[in-house]
N, C-alpha and C. Protein backbone atom coordinates (compact mmCIF):
# COMPACT_ATOMS: atom_id res chain seq x y z
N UNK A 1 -99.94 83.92 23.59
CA UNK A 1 -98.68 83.20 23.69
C UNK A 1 -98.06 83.01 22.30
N UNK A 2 -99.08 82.43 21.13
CA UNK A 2 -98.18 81.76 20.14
C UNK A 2 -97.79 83.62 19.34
N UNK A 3 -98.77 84.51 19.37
CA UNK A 3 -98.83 85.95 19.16
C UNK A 3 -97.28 86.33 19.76
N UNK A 4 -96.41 86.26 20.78
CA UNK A 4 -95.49 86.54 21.26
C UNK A 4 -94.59 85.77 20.60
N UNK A 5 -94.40 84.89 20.80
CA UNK A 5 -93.81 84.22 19.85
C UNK A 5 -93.03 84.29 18.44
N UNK A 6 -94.56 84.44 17.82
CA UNK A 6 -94.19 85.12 16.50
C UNK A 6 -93.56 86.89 16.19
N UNK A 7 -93.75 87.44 17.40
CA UNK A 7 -93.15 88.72 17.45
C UNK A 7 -91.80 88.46 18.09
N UNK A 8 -91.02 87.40 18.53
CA UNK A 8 -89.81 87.51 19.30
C UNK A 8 -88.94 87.09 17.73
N UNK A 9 -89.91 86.12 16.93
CA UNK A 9 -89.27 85.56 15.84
C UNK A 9 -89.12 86.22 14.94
N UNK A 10 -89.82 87.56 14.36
CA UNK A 10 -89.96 88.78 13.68
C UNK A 10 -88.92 89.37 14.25
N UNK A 11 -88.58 90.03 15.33
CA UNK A 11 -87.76 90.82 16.10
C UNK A 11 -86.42 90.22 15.56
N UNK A 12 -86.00 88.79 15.79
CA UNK A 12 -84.94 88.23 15.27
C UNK A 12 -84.55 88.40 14.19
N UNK A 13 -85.51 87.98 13.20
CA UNK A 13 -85.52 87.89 11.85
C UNK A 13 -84.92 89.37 11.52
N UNK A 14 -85.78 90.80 11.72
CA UNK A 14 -85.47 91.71 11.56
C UNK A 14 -83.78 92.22 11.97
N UNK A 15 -83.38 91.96 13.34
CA UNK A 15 -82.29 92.16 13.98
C UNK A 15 -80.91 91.19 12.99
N UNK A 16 -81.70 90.50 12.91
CA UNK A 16 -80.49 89.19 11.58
C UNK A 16 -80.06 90.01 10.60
N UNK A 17 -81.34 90.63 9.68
CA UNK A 17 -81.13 90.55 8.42
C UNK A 17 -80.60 92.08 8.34
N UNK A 18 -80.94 93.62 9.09
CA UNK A 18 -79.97 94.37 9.91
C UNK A 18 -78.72 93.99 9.95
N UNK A 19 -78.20 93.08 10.69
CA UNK A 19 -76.92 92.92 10.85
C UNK A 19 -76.33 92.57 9.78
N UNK A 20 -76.85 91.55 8.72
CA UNK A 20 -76.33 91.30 7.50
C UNK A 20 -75.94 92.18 6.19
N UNK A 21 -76.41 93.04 6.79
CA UNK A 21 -76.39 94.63 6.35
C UNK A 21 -74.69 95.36 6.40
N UNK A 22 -74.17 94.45 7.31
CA UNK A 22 -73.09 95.27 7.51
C UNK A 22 -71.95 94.03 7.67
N UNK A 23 -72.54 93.19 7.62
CA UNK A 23 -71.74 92.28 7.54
C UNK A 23 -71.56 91.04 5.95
N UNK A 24 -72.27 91.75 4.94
CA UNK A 24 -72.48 91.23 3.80
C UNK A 24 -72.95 92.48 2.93
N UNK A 25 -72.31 93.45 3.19
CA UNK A 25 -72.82 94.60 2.64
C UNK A 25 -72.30 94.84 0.64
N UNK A 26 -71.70 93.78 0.34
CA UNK A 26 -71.39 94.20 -1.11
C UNK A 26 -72.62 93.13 -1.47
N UNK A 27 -73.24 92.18 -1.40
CA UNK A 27 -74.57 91.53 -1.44
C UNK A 27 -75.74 92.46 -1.69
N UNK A 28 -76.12 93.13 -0.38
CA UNK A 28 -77.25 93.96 -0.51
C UNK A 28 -76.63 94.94 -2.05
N UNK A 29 -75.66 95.55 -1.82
CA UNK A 29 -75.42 96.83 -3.02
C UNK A 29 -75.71 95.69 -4.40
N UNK A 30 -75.62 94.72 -4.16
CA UNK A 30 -76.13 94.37 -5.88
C UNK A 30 -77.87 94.23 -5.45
N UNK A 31 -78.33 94.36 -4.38
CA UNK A 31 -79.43 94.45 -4.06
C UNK A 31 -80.28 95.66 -4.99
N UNK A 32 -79.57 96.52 -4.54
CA UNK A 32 -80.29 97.90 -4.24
C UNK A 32 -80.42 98.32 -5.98
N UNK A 33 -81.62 98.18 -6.59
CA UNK A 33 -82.03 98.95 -8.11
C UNK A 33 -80.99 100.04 -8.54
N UNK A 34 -80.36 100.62 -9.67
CA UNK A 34 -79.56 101.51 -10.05
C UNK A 34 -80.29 103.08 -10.04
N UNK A 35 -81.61 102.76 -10.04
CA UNK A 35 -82.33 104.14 -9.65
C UNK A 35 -82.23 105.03 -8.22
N UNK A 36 -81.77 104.16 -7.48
CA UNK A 36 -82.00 104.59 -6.25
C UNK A 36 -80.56 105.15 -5.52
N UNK A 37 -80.16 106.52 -5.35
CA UNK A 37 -79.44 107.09 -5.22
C UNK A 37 -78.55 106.64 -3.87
N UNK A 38 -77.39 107.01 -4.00
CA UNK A 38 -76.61 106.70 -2.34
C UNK A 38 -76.83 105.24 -2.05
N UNK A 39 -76.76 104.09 -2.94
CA UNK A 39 -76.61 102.47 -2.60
C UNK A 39 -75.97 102.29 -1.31
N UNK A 40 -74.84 102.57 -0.75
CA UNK A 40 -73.96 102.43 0.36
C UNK A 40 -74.64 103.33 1.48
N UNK A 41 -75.26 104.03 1.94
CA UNK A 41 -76.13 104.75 2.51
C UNK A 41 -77.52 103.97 2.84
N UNK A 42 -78.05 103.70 1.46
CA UNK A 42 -79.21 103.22 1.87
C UNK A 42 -79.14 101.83 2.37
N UNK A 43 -78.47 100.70 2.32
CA UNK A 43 -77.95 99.51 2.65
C UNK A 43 -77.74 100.04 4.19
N UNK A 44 -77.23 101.17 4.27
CA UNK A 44 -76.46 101.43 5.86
C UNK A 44 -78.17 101.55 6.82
N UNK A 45 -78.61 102.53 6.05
CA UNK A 45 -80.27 102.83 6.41
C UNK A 45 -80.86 101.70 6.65
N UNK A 46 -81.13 101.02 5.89
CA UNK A 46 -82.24 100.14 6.18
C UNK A 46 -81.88 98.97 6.83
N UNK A 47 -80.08 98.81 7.03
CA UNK A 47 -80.08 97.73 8.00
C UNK A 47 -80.08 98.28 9.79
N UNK A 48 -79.49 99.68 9.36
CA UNK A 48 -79.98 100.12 11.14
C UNK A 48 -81.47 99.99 11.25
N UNK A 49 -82.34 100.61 10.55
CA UNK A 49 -83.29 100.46 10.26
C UNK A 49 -84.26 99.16 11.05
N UNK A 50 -84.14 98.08 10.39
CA UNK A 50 -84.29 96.96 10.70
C UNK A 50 -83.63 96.37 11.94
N UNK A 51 -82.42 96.04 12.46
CA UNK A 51 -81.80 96.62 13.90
C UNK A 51 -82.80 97.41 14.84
N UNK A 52 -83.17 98.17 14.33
CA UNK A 52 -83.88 98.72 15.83
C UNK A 52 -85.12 98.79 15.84
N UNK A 53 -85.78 98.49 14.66
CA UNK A 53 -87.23 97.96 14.31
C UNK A 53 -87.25 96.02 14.90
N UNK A 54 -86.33 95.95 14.86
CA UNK A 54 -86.51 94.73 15.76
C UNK A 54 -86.64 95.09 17.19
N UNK A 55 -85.73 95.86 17.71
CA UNK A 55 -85.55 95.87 19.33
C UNK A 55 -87.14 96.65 19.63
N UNK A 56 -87.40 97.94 18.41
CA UNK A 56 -88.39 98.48 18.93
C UNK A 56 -90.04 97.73 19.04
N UNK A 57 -90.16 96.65 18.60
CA UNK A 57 -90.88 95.68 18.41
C UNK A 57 -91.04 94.89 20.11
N UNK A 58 -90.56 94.92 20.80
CA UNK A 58 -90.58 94.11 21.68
C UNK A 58 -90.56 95.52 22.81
N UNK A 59 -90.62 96.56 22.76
CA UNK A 59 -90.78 97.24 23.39
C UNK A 59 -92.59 97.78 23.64
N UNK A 60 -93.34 97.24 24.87
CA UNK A 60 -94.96 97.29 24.32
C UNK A 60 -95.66 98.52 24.55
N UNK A 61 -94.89 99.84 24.59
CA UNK A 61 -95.35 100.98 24.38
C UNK A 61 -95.07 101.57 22.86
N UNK A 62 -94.53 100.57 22.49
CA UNK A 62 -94.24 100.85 20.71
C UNK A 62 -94.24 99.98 19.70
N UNK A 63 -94.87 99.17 20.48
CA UNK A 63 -94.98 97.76 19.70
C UNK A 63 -95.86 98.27 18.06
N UNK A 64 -96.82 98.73 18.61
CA UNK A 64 -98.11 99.03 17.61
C UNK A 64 -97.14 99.68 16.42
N UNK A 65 -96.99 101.05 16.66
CA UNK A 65 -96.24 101.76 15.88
C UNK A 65 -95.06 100.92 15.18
N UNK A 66 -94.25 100.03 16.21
CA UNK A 66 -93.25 99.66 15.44
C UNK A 66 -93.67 98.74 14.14
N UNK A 67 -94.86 97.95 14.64
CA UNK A 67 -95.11 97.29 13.74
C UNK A 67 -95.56 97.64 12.10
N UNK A 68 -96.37 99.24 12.49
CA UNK A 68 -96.36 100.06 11.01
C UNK A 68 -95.21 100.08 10.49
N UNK A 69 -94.11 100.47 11.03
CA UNK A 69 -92.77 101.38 10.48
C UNK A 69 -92.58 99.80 9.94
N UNK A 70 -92.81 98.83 10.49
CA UNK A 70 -91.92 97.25 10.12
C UNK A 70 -92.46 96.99 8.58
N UNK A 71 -94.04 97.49 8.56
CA UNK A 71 -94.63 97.49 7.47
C UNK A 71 -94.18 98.36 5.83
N UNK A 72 -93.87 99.28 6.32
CA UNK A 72 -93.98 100.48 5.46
C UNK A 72 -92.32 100.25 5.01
N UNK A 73 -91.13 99.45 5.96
CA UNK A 73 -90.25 99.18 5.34
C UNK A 73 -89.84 98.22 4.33
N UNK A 74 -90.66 97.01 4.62
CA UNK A 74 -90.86 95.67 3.80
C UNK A 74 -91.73 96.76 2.45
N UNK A 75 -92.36 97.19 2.52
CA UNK A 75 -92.66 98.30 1.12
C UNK A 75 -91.81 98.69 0.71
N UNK A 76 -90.92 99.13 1.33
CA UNK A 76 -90.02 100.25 0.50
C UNK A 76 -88.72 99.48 0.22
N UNK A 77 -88.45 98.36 0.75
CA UNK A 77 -87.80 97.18 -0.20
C UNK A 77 -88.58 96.26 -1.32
N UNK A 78 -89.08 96.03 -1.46
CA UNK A 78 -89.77 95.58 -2.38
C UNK A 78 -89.02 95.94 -3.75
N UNK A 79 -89.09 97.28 -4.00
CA UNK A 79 -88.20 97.19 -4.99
C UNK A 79 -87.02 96.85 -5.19
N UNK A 80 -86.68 96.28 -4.06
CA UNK A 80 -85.11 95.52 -4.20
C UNK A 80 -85.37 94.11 -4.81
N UNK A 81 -86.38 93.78 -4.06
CA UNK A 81 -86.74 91.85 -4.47
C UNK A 81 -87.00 91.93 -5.71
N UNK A 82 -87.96 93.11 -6.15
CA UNK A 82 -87.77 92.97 -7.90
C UNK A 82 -86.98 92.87 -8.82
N UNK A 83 -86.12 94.29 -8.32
CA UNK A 83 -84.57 94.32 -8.79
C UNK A 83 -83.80 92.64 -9.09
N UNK A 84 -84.02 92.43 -7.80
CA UNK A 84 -83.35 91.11 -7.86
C UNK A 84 -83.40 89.39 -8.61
N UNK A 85 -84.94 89.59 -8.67
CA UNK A 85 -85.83 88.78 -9.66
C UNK A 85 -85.55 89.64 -11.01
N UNK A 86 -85.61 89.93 -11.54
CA UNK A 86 -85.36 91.01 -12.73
C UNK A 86 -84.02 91.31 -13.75
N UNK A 87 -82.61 90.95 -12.32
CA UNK A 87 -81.19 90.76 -12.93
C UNK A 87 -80.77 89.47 -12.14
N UNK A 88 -81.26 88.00 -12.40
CA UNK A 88 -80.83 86.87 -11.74
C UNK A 88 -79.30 86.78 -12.59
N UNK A 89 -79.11 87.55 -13.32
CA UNK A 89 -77.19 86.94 -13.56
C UNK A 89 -76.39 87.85 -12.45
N UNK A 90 -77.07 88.80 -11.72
CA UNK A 90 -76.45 89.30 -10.68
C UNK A 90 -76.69 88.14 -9.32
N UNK A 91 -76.73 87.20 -9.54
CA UNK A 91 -77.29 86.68 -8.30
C UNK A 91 -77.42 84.77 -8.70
N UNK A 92 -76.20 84.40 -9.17
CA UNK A 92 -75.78 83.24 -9.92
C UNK A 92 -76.14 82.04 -8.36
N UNK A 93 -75.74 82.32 -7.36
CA UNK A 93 -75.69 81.42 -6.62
C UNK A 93 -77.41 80.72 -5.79
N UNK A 94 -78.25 82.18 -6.66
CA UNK A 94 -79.89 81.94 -5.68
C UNK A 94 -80.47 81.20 -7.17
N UNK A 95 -81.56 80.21 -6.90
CA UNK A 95 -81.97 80.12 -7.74
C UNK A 95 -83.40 80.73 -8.60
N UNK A 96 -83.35 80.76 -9.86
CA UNK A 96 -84.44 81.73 -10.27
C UNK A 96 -85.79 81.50 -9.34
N UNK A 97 -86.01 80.37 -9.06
CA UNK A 97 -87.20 80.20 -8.55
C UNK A 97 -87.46 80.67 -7.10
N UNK A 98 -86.18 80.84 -6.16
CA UNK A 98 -86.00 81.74 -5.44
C UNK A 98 -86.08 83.25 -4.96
N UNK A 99 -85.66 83.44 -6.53
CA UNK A 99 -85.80 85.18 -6.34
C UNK A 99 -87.01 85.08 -6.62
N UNK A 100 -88.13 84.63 -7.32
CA UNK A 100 -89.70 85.06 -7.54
C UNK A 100 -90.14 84.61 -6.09
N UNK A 101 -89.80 83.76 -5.59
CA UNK A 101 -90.34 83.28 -3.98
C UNK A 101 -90.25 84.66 -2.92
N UNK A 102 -89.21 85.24 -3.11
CA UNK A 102 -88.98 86.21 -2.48
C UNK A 102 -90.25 87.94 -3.15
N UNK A 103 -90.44 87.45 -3.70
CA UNK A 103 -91.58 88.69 -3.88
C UNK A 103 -92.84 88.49 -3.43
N UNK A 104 -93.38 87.10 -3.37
CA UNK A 104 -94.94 86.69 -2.59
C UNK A 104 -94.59 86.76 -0.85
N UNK A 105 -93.25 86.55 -0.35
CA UNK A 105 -92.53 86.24 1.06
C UNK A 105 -92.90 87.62 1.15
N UNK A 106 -92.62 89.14 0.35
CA UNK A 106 -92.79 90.23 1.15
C UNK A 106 -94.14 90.61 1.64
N UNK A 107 -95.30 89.78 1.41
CA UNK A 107 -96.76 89.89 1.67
C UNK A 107 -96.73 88.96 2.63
N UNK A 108 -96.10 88.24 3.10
CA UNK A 108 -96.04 86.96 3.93
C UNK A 108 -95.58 88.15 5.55
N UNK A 109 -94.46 88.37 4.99
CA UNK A 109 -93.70 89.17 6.03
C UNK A 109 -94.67 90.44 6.99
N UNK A 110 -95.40 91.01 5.69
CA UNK A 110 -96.31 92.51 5.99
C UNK A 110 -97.44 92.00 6.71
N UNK A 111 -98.02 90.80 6.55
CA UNK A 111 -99.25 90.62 7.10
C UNK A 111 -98.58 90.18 8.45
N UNK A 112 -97.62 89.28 8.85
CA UNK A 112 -97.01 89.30 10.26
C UNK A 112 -96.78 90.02 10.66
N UNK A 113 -95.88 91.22 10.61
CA UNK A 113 -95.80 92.64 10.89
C UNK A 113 -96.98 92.98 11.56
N UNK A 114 -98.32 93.01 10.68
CA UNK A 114 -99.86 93.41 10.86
C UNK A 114 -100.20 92.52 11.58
N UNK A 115 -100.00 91.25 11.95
CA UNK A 115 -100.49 90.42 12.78
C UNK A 115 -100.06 90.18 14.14
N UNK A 116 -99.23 90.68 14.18
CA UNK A 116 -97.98 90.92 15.55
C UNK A 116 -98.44 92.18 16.19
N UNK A 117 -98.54 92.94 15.40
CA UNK A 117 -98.60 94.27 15.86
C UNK A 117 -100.08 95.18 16.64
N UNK A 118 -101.22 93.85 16.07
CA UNK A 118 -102.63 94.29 15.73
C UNK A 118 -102.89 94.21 18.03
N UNK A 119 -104.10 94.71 18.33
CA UNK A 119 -103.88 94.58 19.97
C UNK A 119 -104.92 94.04 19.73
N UNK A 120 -105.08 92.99 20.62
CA UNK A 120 -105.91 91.91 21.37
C UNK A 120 -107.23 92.66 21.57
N UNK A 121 -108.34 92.12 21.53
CA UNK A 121 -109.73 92.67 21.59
C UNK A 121 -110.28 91.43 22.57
N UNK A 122 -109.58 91.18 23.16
CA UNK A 122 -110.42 89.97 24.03
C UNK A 122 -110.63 90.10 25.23
């Protein structure tokens, strides 16, 4: 039960922050590191991305899987939270102690992912 739960609240979370993607999309682009090619693309990516890694999460023939892909994406942002901890004058309104909060939160996030996703042995 509380296992469901926490996957309806993941699903959300994911489906939110997706949508914010497109609805706060000059935000993320100060997100996205200057190394990383196609900023407006990849912002577009990873909030569909997240969008349907939520829906696919609640689907329980793909739950498992979705929950890797949920994993392997919170990785491959990561280098955004750095980015972001790294240029806090891009980001006047969060506070510093915020953006470092947000880099221990992406291990917070991955082990739910892994904990949501893991199947019952009982």
């Amino acid at each position: 039960m509380l296992k469901n739960i926490f996957k309806i609240l993941l699903s959300l979370l994911l489906i939110s922050a997706g949508c914010l993607h497109f609805l706060n999309t000059e935000f993320f682009l100060k997100i996205v590191p200057p190394y990383i090619p196609a900023p407006l693309w990849m912002v577009w990516i990873s909030g569909v991305s997240e969008i349907i890694l939520g829906i696919a999460l609640q689907i329980p023939k793909i739950s498992k899987i979705s929950s890797w892909a949920i994993i392997l994406l919170f990785i491959a942002v990561f280098p955004a939270n750095l980015h972001m901890y790294l240029r806090p004058e891009r980001f006047p309104d969060i506070p510093r102690l915020g953006l470092l909060l947000r880099l221990p939160i992406q291990g917070v996030l991955i082990a739910w992912a892994y904990w949501v996703g893991k199947v019952n042995v009982e």
